[in-house]
Protein backbone atom coordinates (compact mmCIF):
# COMPACT_ATOMS: atom_id res chain seq x y z
CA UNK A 1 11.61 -5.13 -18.78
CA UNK A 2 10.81 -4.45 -15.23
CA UNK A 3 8.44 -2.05 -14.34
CA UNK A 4 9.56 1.18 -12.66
CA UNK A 5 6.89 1.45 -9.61
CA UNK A 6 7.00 4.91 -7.10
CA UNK A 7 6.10 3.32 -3.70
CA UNK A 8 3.86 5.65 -1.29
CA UNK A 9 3.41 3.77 1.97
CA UNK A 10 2.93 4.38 5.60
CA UNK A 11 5.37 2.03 6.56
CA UNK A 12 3.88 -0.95 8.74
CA UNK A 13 4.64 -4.75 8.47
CA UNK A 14 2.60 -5.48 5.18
CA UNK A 15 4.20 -2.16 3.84
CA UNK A 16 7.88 -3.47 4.43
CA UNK A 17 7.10 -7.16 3.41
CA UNK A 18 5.70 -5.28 -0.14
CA UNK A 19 8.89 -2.98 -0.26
CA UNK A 20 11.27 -6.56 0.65
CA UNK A 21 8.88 -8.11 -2.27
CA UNK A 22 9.50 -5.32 -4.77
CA UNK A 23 13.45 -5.66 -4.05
CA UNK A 24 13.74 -9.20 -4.41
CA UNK A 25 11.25 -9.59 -7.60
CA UNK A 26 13.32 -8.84 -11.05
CA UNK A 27 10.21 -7.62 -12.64
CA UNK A 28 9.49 -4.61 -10.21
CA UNK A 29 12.01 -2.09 -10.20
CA UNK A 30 11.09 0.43 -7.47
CA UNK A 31 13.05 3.57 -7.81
CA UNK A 32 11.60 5.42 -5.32
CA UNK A 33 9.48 5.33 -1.53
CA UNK A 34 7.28 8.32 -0.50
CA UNK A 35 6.88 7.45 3.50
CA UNK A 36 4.01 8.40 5.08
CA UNK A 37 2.22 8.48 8.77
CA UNK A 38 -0.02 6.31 9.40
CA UNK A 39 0.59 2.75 10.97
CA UNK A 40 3.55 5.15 12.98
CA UNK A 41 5.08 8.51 12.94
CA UNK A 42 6.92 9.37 9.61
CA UNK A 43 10.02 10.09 11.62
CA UNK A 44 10.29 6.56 12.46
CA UNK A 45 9.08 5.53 9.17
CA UNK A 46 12.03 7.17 7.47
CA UNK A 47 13.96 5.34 9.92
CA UNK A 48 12.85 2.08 8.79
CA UNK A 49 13.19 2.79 5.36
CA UNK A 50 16.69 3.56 5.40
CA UNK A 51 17.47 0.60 7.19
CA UNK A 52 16.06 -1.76 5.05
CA UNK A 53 18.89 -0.68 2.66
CA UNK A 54 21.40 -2.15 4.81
CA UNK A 55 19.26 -5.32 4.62
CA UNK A 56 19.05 -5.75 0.89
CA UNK A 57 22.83 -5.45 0.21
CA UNK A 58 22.25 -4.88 -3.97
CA UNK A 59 23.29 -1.52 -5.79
CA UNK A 60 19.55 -0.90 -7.04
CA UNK A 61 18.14 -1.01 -3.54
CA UNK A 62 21.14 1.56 -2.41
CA UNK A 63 19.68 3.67 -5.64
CA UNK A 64 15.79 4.05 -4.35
CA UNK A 65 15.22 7.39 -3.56
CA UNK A 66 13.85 7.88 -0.17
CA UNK A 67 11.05 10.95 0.27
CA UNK A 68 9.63 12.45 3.42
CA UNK A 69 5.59 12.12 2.41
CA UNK A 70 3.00 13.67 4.91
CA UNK A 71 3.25 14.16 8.25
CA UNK A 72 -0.42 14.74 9.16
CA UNK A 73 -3.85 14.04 7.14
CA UNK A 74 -5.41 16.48 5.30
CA UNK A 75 -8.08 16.63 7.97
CA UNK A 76 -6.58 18.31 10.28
CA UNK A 77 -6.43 16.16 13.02
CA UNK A 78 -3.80 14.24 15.06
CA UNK A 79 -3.28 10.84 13.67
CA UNK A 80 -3.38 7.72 16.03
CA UNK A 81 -0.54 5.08 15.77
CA UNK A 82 -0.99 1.65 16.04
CA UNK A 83 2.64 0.03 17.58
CA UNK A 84 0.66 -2.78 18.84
CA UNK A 85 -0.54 -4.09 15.33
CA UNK A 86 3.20 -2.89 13.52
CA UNK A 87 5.46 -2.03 16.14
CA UNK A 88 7.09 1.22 16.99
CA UNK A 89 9.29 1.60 13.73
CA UNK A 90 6.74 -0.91 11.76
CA UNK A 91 9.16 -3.64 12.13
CA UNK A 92 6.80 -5.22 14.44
CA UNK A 93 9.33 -5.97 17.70
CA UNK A 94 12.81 -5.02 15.73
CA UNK A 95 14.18 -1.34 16.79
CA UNK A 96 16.82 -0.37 13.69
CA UNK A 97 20.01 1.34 14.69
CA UNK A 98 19.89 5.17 15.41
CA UNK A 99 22.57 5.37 13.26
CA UNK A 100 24.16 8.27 10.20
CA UNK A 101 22.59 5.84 7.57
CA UNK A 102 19.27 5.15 9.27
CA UNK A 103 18.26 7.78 10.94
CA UNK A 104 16.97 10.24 8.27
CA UNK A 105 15.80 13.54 8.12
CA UNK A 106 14.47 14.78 5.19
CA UNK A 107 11.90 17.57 3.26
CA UNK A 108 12.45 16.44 -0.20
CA UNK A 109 8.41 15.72 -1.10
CA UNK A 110 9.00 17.69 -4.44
CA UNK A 111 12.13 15.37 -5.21
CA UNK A 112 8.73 12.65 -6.46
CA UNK A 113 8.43 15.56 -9.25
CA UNK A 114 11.83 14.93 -11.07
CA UNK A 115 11.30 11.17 -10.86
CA UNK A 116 7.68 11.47 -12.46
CA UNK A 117 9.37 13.91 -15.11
CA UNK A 118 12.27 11.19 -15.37
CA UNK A 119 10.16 7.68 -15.88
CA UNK A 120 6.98 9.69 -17.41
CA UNK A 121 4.46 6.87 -19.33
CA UNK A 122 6.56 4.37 -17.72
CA UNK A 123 6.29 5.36 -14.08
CA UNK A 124 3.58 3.14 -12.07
CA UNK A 125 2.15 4.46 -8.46
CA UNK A 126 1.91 1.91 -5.78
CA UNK A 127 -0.07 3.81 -2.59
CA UNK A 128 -0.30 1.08 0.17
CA UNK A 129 -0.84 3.44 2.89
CA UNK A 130 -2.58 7.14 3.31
CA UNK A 131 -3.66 8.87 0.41
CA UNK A 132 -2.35 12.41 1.53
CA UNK A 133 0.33 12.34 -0.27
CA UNK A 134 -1.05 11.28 -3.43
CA UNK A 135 -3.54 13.74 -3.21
CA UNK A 136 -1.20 16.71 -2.60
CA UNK A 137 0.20 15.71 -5.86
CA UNK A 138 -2.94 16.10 -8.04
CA UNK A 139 -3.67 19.30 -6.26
CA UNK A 140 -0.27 20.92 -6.97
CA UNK A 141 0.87 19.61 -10.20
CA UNK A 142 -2.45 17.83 -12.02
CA UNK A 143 -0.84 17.67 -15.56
CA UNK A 144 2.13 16.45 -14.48
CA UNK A 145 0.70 13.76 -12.50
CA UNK A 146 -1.31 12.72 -16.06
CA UNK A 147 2.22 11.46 -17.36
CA UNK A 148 1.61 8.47 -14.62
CA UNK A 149 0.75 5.17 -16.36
CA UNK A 150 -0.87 3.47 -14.16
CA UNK A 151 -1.90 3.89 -9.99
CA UNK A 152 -2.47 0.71 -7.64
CA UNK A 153 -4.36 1.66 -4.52
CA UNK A 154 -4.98 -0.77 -1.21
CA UNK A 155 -7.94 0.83 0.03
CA UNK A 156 -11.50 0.30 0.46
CA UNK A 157 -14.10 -2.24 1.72
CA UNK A 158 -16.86 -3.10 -0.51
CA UNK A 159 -19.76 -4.74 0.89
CA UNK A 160 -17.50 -6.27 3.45
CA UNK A 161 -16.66 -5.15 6.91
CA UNK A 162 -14.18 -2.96 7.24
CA UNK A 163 -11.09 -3.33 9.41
CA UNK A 164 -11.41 -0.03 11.46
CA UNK A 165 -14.82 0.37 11.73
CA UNK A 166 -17.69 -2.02 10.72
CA UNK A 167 -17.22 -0.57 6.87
CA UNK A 168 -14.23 1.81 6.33
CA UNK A 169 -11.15 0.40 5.71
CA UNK A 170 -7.70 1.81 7.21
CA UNK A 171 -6.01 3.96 4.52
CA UNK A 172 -9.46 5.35 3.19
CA UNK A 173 -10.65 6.35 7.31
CA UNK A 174 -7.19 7.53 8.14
CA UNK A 175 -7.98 10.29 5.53
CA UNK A 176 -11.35 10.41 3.55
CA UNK A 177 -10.56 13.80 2.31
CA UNK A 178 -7.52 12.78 0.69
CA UNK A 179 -8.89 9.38 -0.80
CA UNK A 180 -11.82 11.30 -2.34
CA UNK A 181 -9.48 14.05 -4.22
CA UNK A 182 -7.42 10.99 -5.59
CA UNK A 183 -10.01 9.13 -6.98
CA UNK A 184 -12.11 12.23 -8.15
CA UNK A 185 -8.93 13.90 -10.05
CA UNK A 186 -6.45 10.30 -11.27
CA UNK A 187 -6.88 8.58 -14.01
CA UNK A 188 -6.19 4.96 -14.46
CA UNK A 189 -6.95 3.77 -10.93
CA UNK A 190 -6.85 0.07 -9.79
CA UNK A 191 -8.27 -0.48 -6.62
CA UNK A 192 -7.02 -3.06 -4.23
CA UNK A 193 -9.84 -3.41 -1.55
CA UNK A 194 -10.36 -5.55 1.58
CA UNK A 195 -12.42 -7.68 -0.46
CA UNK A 196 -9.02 -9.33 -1.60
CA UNK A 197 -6.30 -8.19 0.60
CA UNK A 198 -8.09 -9.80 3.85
CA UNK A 199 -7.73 -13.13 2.02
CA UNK A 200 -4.03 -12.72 0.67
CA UNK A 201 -2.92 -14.41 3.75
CA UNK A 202 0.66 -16.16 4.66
CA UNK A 203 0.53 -18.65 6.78
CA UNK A 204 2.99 -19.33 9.80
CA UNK A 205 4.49 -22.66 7.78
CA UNK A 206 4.92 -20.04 4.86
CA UNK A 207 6.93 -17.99 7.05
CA UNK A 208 8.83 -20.69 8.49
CA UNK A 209 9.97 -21.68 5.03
CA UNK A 210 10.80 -18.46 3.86
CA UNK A 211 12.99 -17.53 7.33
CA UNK A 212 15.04 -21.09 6.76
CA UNK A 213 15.80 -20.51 2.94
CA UNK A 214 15.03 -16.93 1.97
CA UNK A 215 17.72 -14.62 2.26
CA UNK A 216 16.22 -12.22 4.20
CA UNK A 217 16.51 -12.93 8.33
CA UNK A 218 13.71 -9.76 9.41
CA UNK A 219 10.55 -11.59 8.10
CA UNK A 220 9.89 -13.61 10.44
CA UNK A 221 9.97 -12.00 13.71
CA UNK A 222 8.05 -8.90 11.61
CA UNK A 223 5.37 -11.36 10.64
CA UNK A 224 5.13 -13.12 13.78
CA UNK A 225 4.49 -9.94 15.82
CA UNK A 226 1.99 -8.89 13.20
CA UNK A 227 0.07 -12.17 13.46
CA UNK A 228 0.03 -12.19 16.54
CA UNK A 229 -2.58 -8.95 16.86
CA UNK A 230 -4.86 -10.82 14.20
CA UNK A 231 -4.92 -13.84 16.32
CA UNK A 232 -5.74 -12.71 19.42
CA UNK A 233 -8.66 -10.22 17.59
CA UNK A 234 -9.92 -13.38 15.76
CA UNK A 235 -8.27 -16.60 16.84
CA UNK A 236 -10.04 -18.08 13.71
CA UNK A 237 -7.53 -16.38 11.35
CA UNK A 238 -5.38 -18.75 9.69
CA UNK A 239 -2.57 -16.15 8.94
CA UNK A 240 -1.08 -12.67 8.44
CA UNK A 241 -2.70 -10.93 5.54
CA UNK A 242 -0.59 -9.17 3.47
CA UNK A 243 -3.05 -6.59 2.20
CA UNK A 244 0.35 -4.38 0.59
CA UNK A 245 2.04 -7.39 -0.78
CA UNK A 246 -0.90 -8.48 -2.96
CA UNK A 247 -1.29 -4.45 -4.17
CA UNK A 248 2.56 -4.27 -5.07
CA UNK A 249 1.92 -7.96 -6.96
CA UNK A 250 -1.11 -6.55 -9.07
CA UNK A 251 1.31 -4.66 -11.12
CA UNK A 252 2.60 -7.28 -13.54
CA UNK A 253 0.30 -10.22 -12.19
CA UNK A 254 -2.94 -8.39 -13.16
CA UNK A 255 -4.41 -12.39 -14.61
CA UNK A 256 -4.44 -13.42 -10.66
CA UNK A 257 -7.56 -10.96 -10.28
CA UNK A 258 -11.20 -10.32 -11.85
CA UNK A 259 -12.14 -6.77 -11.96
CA UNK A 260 -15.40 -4.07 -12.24
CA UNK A 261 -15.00 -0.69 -13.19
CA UNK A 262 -17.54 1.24 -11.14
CA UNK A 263 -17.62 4.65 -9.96
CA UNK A 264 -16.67 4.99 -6.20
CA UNK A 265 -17.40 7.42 -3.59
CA UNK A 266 -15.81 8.32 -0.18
CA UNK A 267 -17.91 9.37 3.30
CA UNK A 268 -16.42 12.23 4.58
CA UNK A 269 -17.79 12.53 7.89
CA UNK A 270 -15.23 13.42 10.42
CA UNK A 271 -16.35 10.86 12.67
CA UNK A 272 -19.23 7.85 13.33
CA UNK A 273 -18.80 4.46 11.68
CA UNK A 274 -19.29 5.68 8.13
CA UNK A 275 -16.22 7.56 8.13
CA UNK A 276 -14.06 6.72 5.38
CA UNK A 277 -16.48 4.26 3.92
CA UNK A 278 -15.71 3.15 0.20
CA UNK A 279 -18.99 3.13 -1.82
CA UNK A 280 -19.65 1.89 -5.33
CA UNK A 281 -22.49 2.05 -7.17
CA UNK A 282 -23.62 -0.69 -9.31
CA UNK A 283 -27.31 0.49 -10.25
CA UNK A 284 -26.97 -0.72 -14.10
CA UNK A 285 -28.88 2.26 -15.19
CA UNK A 286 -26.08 4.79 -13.76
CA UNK A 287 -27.53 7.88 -11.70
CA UNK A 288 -29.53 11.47 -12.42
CA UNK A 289 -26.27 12.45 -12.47
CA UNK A 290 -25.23 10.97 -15.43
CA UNK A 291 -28.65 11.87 -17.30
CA UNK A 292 -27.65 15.29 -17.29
CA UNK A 293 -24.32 14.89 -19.05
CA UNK A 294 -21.37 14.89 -15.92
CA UNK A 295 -18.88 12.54 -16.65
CA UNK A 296 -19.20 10.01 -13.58
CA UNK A 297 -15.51 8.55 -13.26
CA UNK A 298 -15.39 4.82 -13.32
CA UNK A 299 -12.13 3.03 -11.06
CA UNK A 300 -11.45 -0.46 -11.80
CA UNK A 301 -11.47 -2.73 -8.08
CA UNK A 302 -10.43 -6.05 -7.86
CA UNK A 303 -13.17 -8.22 -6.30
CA UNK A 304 -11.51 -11.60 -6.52
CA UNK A 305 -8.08 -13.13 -6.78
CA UNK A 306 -6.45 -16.58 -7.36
CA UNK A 307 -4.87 -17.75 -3.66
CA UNK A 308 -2.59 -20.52 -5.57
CA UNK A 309 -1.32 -18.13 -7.67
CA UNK A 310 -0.53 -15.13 -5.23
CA UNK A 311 1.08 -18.39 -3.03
CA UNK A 312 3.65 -19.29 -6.07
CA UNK A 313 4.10 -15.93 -6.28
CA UNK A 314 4.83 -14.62 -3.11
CA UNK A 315 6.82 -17.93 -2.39
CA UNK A 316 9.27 -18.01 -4.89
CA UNK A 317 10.52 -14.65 -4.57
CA UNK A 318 10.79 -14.85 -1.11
CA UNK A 319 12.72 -17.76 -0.83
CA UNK A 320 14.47 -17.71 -4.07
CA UNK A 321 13.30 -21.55 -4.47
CA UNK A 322 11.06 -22.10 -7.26
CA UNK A 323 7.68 -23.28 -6.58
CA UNK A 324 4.94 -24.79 -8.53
């Protein structure tokens, strides 16, 4: 049986590769994106979202409910887009048509209610973007949010640099205050860090492949774009990772990863490098903090992953040709 998954994302290439992923792969069922800012405005994010329906021509993708998430972070400030990494709609160079069936406008957040009430113990959360949205949640309705079987985050860099600043990843810096109420209030939490993501990496021959036999014709010029900004940062890199692909994948291929369970903290400095910085601590005799009886929350974080695996994976769907 497939596994119903509630997609929160803030809609960038690796966000719409995951959501093309989710469609094409019989085990995940998503019923449901929550679309964020972040990588762009949630305006165009909606946008994008409801054109990819007229891209995967199947009644379940028409079926996915599409929900306005957060606008803004939950500090306050003004966030900064990045069209040069994702593109303006997070299609990388593609503009969808401004058209009745992709151009949406929507304030539906509390729709994500019914469908929590709807899947309960069955429901999975996939956050690949900002965490505002997820955090709202636990703030507003915390016992209803405990019927949630599982949540998969892409966040975090432990003990290895970060890709905003020289330690903070994206989704935790964009806002610290919401990562920290998620992983102080939800239970069950798998975190998907840098530490995996950065190496989850499709290759240009990959893409080739999967643009001559896989039945979707946006991939391509998506990935190339996105590639493109890694390369000429590091012209080492030997591809385009796809930090929200390998999140998404974690759901039913947990045996591709080894774990810890450790408990994790957030910097919430408003600005500096350590912004957003993921920290765990993995002093085997715990903390004071423990000696005086507070539950310390553990998260489990993936610190490694099999490559050949995530490649079979990620190939097979995406072409619809079996690979070994």
């Amino acid at each position: 049986m497939a596994d119903k998954v509630l997609v929160f994302g803030d809609i960038g290439v690796d966000d719409i590769t995951a959501l093309l992923y989710g469609y094409l792969n019989d085990d995940i069922d998503i019923v449901g994106v929550v679309t964020d800012y972040g990588n762009i405005p949630r305006e165009n994010a909606l946008r994008t979202v409801g054109y990819l329906r007229t891209k995967i021509a199947t009644e379940e993708a028409q079926k996915v409910a599409i929900i306005a998430g957060a606008e803004n972070p939950m500090t306050s400030e003004v966030p900064d887009f990045v069209p040069e990494i994702h593109g303006e709609f997070g299609l990388g160079p593609i503009i969808p048509p401004n058209s009745d069936e992709t151009l949406i406008e929507l304030e539906n957040f509390f729709e994500i209610i019914g469908i929590i009430d709807q899947y309960e113990d069955e429901l999975v959360i996939v956050n690949i973007g900002r965490l505002t949205s997820l955090a709202t949640l636990y703030l507003l309705y915390p016992q209803t949010m405990q019927k949630v079987k599982q949540i998969y985050i892409m966040g975090g860099a432990f003990w290895v640099p970060g890709n905003v600043t020289a330690v903070s990843e994206a989704n935790f810096h964009g806002d610290p205050v919401a990562a920290q109420i998620v992983l102080t209030y939800a239970d069950h939490v798998t975190i998907i860090p840098l530490n995996v993501t950065e190496k989850a990496i499709a290759t240009q021959q990959m893409i080739d492949y999967i643009d001559q036999i896989g039945p979707i014709d946006i991939v391509k010029p998506m990935i190339d774009y996105y590639y493109e900004y890694y390369r000429e940062r590091n012209p080492n890199v030997q591809g385009a990772p796809l930090h929200d692909v390998l999140t998404l994948m974690a759901v039913n291929r947990e045996d591709m990863f080894t774990f810890q369970e450790l408990p994790v903290h957030i910097v919430q400095a408003t600005q500096g490098t350590e912004r957003g910085q993921s920290i765990a601590d993995i002093r085997p005799f715990g903390s004071l903090e423990e000696e005086t009886e507070k539950e310390i929350k553990r998260h489990r974080i993936a610190f490694n992953f099999d490559y050949r695996q995530f490649f079979i994976d990620f190939m097979t769907t995406m072409s619809g040709q079996q690979f070994q």
